[in-house]
Protein backbone atom coordinates (compact mmCIF):
# COMPACT_ATOMS: atom_id res chain seq x y z
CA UNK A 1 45.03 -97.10 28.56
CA UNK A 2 43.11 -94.31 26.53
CA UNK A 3 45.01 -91.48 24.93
CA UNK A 4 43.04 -88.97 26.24
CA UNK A 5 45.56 -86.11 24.46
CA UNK A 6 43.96 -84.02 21.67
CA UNK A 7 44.84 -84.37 18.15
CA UNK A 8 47.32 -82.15 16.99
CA UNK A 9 47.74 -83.57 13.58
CA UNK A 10 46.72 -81.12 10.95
CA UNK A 11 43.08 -81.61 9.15
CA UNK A 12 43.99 -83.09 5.45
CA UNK A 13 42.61 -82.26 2.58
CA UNK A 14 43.41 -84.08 -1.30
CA UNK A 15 42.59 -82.95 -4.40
CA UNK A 16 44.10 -83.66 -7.73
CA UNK A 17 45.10 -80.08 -8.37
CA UNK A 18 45.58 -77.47 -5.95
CA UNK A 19 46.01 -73.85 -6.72
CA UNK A 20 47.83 -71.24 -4.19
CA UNK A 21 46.00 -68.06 -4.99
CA UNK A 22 42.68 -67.07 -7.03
CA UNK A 23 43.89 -63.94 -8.56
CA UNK A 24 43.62 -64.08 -12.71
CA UNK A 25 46.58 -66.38 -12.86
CA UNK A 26 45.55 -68.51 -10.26
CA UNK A 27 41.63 -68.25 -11.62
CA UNK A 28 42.53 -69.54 -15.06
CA UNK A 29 44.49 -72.73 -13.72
CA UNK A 30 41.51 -73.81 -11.60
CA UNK A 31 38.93 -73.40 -14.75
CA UNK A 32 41.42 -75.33 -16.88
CA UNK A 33 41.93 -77.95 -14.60
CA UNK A 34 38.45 -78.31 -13.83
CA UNK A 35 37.39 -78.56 -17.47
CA UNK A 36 40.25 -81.21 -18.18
CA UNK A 37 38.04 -83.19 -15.71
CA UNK A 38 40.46 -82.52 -12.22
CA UNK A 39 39.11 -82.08 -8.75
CA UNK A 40 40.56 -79.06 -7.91
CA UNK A 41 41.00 -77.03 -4.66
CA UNK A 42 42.06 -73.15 -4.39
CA UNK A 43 43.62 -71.64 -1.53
CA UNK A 44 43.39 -67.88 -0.76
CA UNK A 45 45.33 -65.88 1.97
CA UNK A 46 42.12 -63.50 1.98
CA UNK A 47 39.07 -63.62 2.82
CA UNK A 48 37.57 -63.21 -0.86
CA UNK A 49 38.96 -63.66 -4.58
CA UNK A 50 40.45 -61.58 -7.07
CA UNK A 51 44.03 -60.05 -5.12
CA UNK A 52 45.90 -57.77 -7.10
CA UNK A 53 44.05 -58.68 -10.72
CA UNK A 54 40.60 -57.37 -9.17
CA UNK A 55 42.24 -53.65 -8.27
CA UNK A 56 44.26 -53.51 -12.13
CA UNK A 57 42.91 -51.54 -14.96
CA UNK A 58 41.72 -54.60 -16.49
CA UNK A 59 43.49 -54.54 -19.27
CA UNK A 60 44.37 -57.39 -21.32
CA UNK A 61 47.22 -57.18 -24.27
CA UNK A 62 45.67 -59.44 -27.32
CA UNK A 63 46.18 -59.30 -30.63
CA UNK A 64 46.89 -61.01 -34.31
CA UNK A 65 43.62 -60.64 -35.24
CA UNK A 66 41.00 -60.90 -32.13
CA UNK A 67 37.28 -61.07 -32.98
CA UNK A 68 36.89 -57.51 -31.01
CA UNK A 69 40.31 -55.66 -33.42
CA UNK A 70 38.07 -57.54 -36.38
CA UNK A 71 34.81 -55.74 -35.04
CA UNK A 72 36.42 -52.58 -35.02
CA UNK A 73 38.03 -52.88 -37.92
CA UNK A 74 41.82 -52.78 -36.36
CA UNK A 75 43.88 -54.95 -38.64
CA UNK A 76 46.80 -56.90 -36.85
CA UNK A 77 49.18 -59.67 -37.24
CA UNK A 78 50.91 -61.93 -34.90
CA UNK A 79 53.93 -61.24 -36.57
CA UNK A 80 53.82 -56.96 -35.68
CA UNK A 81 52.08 -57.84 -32.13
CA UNK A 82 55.26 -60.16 -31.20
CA UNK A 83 57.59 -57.32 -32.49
CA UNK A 84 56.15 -54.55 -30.81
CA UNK A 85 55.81 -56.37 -27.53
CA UNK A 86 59.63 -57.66 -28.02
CA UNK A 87 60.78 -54.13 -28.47
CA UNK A 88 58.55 -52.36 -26.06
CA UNK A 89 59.20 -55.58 -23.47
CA UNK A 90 62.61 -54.88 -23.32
CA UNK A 91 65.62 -54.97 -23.54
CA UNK A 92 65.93 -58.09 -22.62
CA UNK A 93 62.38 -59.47 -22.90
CA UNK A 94 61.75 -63.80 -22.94
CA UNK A 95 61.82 -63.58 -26.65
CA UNK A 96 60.12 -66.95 -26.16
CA UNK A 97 57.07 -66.82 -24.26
CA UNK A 98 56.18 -63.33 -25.96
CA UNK A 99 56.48 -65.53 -29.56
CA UNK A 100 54.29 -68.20 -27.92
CA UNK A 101 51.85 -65.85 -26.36
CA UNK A 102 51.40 -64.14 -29.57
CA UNK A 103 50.77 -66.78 -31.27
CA UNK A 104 47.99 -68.07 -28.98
CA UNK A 105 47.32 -64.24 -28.59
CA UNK A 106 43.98 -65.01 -30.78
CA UNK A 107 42.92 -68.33 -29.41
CA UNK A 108 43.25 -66.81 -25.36
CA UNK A 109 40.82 -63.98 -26.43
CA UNK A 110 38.00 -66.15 -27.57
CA UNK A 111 38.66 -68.08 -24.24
CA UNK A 112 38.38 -65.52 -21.79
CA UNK A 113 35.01 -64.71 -23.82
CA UNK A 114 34.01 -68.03 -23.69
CA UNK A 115 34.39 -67.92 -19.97
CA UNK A 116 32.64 -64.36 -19.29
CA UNK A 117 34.98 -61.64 -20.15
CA UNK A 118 33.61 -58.86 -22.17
CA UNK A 119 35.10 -56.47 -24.56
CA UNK A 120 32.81 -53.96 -26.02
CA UNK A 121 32.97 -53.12 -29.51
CA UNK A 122 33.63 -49.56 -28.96
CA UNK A 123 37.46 -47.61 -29.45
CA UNK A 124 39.32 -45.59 -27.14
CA UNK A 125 41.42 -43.42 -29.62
CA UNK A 126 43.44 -40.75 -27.30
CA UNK A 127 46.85 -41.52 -24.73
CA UNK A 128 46.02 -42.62 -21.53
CA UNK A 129 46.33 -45.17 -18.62
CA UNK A 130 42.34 -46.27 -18.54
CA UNK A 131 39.96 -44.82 -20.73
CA UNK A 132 37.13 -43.05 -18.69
CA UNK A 133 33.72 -45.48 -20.38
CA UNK A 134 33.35 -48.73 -21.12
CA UNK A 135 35.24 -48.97 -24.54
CA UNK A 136 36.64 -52.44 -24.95
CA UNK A 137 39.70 -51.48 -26.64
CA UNK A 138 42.74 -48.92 -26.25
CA UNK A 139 45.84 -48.12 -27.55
CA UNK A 140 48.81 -48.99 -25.84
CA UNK A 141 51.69 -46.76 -27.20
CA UNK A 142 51.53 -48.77 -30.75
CA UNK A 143 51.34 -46.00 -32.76
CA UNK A 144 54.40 -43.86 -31.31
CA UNK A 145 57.91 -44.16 -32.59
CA UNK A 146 59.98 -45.93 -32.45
CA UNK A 147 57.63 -48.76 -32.39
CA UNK A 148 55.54 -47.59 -35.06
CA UNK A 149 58.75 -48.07 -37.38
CA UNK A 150 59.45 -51.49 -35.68
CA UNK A 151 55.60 -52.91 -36.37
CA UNK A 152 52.15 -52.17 -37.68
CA UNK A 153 50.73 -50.17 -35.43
CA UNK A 154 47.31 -51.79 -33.58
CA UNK A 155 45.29 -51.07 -30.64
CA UNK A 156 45.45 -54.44 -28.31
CA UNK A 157 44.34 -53.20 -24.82
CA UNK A 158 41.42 -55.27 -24.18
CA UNK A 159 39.24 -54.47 -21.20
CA UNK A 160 36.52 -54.82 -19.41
CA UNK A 161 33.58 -52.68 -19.97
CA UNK A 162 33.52 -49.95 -17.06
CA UNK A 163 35.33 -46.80 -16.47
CA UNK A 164 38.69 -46.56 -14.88
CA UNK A 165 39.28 -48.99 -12.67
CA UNK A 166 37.48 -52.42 -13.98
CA UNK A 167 39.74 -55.32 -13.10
CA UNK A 168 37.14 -56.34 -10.50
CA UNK A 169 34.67 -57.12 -13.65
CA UNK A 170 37.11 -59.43 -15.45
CA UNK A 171 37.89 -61.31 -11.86
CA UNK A 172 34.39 -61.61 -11.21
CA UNK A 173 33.15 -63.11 -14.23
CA UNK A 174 36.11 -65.78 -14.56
CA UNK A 175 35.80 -66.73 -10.04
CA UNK A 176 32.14 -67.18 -10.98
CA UNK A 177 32.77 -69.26 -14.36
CA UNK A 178 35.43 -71.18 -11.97
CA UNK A 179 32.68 -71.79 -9.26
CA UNK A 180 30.43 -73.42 -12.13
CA UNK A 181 33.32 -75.88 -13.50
CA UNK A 182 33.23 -77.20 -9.74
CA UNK A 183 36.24 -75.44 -8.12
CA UNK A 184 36.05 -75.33 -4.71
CA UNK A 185 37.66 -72.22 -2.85
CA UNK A 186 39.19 -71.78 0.62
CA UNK A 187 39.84 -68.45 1.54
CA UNK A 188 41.55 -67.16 4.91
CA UNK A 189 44.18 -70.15 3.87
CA UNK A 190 48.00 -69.01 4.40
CA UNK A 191 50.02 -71.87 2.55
CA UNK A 192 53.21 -71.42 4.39
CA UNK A 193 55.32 -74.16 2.81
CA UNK A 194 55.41 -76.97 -0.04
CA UNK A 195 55.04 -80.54 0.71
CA UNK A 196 57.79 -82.99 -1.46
CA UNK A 197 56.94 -86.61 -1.13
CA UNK A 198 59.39 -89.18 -3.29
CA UNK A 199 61.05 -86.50 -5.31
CA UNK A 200 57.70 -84.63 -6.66
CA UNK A 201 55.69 -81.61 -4.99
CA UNK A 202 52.70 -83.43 -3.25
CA UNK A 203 51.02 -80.74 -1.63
CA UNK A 204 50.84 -77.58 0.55
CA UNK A 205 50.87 -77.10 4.14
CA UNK A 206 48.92 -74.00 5.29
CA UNK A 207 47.63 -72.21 8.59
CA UNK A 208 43.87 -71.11 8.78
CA UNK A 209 43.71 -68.53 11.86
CA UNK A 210 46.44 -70.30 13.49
CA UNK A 211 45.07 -73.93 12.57
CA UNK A 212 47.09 -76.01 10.54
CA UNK A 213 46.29 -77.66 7.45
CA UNK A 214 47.54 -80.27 5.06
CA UNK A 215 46.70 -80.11 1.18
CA UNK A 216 47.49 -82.94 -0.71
CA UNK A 217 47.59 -83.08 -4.46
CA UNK A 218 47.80 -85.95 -6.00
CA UNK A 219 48.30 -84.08 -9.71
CA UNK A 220 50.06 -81.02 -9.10
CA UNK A 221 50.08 -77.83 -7.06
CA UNK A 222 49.90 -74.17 -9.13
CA UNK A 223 51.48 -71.21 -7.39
CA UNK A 224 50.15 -67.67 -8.23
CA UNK A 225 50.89 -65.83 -5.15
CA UNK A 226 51.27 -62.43 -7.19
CA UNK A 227 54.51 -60.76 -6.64
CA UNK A 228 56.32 -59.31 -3.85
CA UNK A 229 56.44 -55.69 -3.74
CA UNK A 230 54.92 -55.59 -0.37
CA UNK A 231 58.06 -57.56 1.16
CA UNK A 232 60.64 -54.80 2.10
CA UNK A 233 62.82 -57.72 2.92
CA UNK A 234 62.57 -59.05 -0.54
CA UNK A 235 62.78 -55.68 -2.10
CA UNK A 236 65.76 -54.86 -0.62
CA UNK A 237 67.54 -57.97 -1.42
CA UNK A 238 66.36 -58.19 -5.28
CA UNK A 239 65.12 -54.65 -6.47
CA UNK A 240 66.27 -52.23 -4.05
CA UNK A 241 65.04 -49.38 -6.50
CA UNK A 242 61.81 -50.18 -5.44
CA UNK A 243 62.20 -49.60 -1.66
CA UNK A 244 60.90 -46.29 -0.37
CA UNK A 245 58.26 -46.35 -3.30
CA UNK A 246 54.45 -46.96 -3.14
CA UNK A 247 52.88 -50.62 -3.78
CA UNK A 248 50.82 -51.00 -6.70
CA UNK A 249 49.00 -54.16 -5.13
CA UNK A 250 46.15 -55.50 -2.78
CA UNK A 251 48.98 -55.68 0.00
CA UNK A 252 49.42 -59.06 -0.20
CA UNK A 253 52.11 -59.49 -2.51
CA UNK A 254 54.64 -60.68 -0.26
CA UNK A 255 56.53 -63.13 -2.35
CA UNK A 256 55.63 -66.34 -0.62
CA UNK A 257 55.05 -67.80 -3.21
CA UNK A 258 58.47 -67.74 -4.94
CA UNK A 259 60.03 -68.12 -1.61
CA UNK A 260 58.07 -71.63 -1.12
CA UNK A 261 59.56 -72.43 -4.45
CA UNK A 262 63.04 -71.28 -3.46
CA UNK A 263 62.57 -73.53 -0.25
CA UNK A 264 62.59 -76.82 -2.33
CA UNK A 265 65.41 -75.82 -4.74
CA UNK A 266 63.57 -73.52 -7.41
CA UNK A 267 65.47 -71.01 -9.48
CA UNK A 268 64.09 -67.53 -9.93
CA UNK A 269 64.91 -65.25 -12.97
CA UNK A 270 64.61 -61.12 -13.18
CA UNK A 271 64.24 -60.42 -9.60
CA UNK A 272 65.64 -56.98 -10.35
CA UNK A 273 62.95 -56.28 -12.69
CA UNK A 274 59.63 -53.76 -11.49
CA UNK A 275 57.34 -51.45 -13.14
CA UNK A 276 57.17 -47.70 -11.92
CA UNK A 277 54.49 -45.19 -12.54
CA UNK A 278 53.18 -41.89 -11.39
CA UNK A 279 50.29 -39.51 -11.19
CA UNK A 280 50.73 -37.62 -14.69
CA UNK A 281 47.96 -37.02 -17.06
CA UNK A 282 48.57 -38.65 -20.81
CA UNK A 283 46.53 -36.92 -22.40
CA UNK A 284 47.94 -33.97 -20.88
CA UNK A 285 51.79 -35.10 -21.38
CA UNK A 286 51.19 -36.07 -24.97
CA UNK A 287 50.99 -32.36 -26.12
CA UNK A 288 53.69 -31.42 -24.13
CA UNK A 289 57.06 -31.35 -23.41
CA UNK A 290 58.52 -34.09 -20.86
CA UNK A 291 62.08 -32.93 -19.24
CA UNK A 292 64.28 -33.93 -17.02
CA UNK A 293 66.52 -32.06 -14.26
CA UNK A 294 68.39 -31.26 -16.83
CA UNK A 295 65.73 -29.42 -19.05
CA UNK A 296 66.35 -32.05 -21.53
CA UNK A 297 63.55 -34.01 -22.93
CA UNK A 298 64.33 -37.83 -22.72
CA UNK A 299 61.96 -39.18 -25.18
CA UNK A 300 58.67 -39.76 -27.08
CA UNK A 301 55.57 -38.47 -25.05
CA UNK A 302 53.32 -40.23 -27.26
CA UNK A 303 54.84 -44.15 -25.70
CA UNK A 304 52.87 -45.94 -23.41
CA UNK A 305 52.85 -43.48 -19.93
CA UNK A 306 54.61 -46.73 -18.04
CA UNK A 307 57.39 -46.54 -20.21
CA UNK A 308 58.67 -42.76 -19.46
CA UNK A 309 57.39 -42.88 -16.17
CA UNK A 310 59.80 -46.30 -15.62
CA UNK A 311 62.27 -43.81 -17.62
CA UNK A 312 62.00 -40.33 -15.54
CA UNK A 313 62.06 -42.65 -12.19
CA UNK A 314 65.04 -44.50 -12.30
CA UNK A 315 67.22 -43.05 -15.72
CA UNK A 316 66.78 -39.63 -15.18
CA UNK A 317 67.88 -36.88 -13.06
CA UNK A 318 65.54 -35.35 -11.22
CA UNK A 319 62.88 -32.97 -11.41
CA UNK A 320 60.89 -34.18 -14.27
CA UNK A 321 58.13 -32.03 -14.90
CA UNK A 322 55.37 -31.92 -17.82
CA UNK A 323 56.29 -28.33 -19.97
CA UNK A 324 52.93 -27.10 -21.43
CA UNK A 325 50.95 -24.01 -22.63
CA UNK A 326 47.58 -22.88 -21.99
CA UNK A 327 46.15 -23.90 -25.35
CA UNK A 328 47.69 -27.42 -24.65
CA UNK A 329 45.83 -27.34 -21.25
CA UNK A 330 42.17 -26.38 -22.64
CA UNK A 331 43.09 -29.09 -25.52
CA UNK A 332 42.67 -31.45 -22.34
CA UNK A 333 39.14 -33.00 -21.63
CA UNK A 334 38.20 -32.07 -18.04
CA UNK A 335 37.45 -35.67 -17.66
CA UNK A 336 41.12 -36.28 -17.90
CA UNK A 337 42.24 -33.56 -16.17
CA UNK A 338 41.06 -35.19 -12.67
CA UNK A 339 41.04 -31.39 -11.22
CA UNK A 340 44.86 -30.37 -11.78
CA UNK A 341 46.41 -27.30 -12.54
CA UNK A 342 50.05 -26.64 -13.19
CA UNK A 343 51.60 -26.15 -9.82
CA UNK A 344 54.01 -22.91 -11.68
CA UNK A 345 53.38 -20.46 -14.24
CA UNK A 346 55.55 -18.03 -16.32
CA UNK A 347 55.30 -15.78 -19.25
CA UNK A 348 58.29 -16.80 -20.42
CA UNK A 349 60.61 -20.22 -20.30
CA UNK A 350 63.20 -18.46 -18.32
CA UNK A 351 60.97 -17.82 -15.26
CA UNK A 352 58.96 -21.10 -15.73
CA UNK A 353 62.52 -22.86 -15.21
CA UNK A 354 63.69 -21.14 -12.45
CA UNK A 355 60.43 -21.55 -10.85
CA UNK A 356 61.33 -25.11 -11.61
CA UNK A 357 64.10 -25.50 -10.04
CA UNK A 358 65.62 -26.46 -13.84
CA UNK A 359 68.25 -24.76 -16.24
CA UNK A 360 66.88 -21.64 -17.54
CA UNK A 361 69.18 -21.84 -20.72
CA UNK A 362 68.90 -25.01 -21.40
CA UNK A 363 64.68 -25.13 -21.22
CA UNK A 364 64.70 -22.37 -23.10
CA UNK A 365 67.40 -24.15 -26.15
CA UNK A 366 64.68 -27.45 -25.63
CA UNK A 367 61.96 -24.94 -26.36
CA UNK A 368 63.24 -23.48 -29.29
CA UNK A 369 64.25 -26.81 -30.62
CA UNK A 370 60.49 -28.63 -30.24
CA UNK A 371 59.04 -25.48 -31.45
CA UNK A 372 61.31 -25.64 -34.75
CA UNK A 373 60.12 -28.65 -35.75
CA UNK A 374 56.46 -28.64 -34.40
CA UNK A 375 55.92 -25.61 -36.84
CA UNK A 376 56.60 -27.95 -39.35
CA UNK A 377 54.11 -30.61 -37.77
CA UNK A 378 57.49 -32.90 -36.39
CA UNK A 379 59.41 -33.98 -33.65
CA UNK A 380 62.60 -34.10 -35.37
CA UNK A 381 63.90 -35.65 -32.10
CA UNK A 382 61.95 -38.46 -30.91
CA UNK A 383 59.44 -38.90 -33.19
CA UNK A 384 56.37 -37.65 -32.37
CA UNK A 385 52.91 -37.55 -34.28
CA UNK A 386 52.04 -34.49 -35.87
CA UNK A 387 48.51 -34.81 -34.30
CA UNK A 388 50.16 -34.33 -31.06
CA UNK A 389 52.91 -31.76 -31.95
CA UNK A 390 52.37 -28.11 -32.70
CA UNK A 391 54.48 -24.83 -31.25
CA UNK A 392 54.23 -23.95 -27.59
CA UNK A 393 53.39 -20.31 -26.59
CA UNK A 394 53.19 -18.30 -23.46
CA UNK A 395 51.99 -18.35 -21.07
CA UNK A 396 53.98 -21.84 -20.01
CA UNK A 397 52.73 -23.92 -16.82
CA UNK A 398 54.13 -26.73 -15.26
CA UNK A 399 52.88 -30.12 -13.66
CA UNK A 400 55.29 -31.72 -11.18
CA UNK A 401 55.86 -35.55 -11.33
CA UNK A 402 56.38 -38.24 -9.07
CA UNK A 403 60.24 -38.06 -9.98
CA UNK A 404 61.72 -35.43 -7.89
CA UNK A 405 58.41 -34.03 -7.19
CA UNK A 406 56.39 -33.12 -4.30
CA UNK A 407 54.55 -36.82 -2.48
CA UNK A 408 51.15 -35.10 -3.47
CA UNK A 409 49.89 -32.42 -5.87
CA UNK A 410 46.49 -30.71 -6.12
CA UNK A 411 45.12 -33.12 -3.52
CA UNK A 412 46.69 -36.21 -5.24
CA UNK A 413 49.53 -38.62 -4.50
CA UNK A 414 52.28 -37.87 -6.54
CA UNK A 415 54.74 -40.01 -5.60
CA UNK A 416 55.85 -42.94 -7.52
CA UNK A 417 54.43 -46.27 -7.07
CA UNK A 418 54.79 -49.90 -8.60
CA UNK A 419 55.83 -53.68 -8.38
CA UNK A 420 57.89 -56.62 -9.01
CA UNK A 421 58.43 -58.54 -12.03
CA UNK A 422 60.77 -60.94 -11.54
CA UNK A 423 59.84 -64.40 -10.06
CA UNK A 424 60.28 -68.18 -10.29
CA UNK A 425 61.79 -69.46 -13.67
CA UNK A 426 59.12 -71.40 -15.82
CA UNK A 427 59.21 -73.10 -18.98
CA UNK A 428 56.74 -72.64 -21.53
CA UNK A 429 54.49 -75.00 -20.30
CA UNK A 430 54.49 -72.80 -16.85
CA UNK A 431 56.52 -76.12 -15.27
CA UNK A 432 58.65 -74.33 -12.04
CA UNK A 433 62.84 -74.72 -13.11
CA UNK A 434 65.23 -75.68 -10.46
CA UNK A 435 68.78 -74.09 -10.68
CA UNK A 436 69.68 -76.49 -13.27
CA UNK A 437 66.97 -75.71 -15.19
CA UNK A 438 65.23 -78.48 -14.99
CA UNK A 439 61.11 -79.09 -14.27
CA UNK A 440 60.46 -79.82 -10.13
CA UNK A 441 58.13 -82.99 -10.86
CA UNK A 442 54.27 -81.28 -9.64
CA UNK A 443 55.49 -78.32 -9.52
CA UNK A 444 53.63 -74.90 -11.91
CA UNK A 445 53.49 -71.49 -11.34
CA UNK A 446 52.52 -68.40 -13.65
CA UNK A 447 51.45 -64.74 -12.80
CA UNK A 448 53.75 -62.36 -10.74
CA UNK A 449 55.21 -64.45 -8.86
CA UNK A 450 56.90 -65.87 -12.25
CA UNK A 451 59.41 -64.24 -14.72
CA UNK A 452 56.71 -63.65 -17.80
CA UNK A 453 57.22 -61.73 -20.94
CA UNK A 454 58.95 -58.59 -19.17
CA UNK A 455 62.39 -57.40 -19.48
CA UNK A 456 63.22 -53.18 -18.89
CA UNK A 457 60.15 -52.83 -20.19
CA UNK A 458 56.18 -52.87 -19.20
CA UNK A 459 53.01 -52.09 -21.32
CA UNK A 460 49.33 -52.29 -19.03
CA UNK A 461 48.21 -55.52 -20.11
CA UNK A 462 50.68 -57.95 -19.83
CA UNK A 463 50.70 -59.10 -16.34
CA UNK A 464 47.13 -59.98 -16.69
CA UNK A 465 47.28 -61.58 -20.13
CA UNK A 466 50.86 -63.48 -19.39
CA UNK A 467 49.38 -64.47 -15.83
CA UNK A 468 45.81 -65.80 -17.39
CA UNK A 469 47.64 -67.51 -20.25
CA UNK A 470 50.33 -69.27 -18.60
CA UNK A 471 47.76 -69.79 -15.38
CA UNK A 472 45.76 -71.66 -18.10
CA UNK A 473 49.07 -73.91 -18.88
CA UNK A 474 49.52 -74.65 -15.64
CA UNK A 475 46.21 -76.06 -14.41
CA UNK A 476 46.27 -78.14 -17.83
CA UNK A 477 49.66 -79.56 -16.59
CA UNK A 478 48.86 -79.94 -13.24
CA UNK A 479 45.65 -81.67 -13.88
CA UNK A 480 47.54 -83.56 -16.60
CA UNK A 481 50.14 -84.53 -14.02
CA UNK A 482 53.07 -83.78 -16.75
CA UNK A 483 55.27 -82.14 -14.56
């Protein structure tokens, strides 16, 4: 008799390597699997490339010595790029991937070159979260204290050359260098769970609009899901601090990735861990005073913005609110003022503060104490550079902040916004750890949805130079079938 039922088996696919995700983590595995000679197969929950990477800044933290610091004549060291990044990673940074990062630091640049990124030769010199042109180099909070005491100060923000917003640039150049090594990309792909097969991660099943799919590896399968600030579920399990907040993602970032992982016995490290920013102007902030509900200042305005933003957020008591003068506000660029004026003004501290909603004694004692020093060109306190420090005067204004603030401000969401850190435990060679901490055989991961360099700490940068350096490990092992 004929079987006249349909087939309900799922189609199969095989490929030596396949890679869950092509943001730049996921990217970087498929072009270094590819060029090790692997067939390799990416699958994408959406219906292009790039995820979270092709909405970032861009930037990329390099240094020791890269051929664009050379061009510009920025001298650096492995040895001060692994201690500022320790220090300004944590506490509690992995001591041990930020050593081995740094010292491939040089060696990754020339890479990502090699396979279409672009840094122009061209210095962006003032505070900031993205320079407004297409310089290919920033500063990243090197040069404030205390990290200027800790190491040589050196700009290392690589990026793409376009204003603002130019992670799409980097993503596009390395998805079309991966289409040219022979990668071969499946988009509107869900992988929903891992397939095990003798002991060692075989494959991936996935849906594709409700169809299901088999993808069979006979190598090794790469996860870079991102992270998974979008999964309230997850956030309220591992970093409830985060819930309530906005999503600094494409809105994909629901942690399936780690969760697939998790399925078949991996261990995850940091889960508590996220970045927070907020709208606030460094350029503006950097000549200012920043104070907390308290009308205390809290520390070094000069620091990469992520850092006191992470700060005012979550250590803090609320309102924090940027304490400037009008001279400090024409000092601004209009460029970088995106529009904003201070939301209060006073002719004197007292009524700025009650205005405020802050201590009008105690605003007016922090006053008095900056001013003391920043007649003498110091910050006595925290630090600051005397290029940034000088007496403030009335008439005083005040920005609002995302901490304690109003959700929007001249027009522009205030509120705070961020995402996740924490994800599967890796070893250096981006092999996914069980509990015991030992490597799942076929099993690699890197990007967000991995643990990387981060502990308290974040500086722009990192999650795309972590994610396209350990990405690169992992399609070398996978293709290498080591794990």
């Amino acid at each position: 008799m004929t079987d006249t039922r349909p087939d309900t088996r799922p189609s199969l696919h095989t490929a030596d390597v396949v890679v869950i995700g092509m943001g730049i983590a996921g990217a970087c595995a498929a072009i270094e699997a590819a060029e090790a000679g692997a067939s390799v197969l990416v699958l994408e929950g959406a219906s292009g490339p790039g995820g979270s990477s092709a909405q970032s800044g861009g930037e990329v933290y390099l240094g020791g010595g890269t051929a664009t610091q050379q061009a510009l004549g920025v001298e650096d060291t492995e040895e001060d790029m692994r201690a500022f990044l320790t220090a300004a990673l944590g506490p509690n940074a992995d001591e041990a991937k930020i050593a081995d990062y740094c010292a491939g630091a040089v060696d990754h640049h020339d890479w990502l070159v090699a396979h279409g990124a672009e840094f122009h030769h061209k210095l962006w010199d003032t505070p900031t979260w993205m320079p407004g042109d297409d310089s290919g180099l920033m500063w990243m909070g090197e040069r404030a204290q205390p990290y200027a005491s800790i190491a040589r100060p050196a700009a290392r923000g690589h990026r793409p050359p376009a204003p603002n917003f130019a992670g799409n640039l980097l993503m596009d150049a390395l998805v079309a260098t991966a289409q040219k090594a022979g990668v071969t990309l499946h988009c509107d792909v869900k992988a929903r769970s891992l397939i095990v097969s003798e002991g060692r991660v075989a494959g991936v099943r996935a849906t594709e609009f409700g169809e299901e799919r088999e993808y069979l590896a006979t190598g090794g399968v790469v996860l870079a899901t991102g992270g998974f600030v979008d999964n309230d579920r997850m956030l309220e399990q591992w970093a409830p601090q985060q819930v309530g907040k906005d999503k600094v993602s494409d809105g994909r970032d629901d942690g399936s990735g780690i969760e697939m992982g998790m399925d078949i016995g991996a261990a995850v490290r940091r889960m508590h861990q996220t970045e927070t920013a907020m709208l606030i102007i460094p350029r503006l902030a950097v000549g200012a005073m920043l104070v907390d509900g308290d009308g205390q200042r809290f520390i070094n305005e000069e620091v990469y913005p992520g850092l006191y933003c992470h700060a005012a957020v979550h250590h803090r008591r609320p309102p924090v609110w940027v304490i400037i003068d009008e001279k400090g506000i024409e000092d601004v660029p209009e460029s970088e003022l995106w529009g904003m004026q201070p939301m209060h003004a006073a002719e004197t501290i007292e009524e700025l503060a009650a205005d405020c909603g802050l201590p009008g004694d105690a605003l007016a004692d922090t006053l008095r104490r900056y001013n003391a020093g920043a007649r003498n060109g110091e910050d006595p306190q925290f630090g600051k550079s005397a290029r940034w420090v000088r007496p403030l005067e009335p008439p005083f204004g005040a920005y609002p902040t995302g901490a304690g603030g109003p959700d929007t401000f001249n027009g522009l969401p205030l509120k705070a916004q961020g995402f996740t850190l924490g994800g599967l435990h890796t070893d250096l060679q981006s092999r996914v750890l069980d509990r015991a901490g030992e490597a799942i055989p076929g099993l690699f991961a890197a990007g967000r949805c991995t643990h990387g360099l981060h502990g308290e700490g974040y500086i722009s940068g990192t999650s795309l130079g972590d994610g396209s350096f350990f990405g690169r490990r992992a399609g070398r092992g996978a293709a290498q079938g080591t794990g």
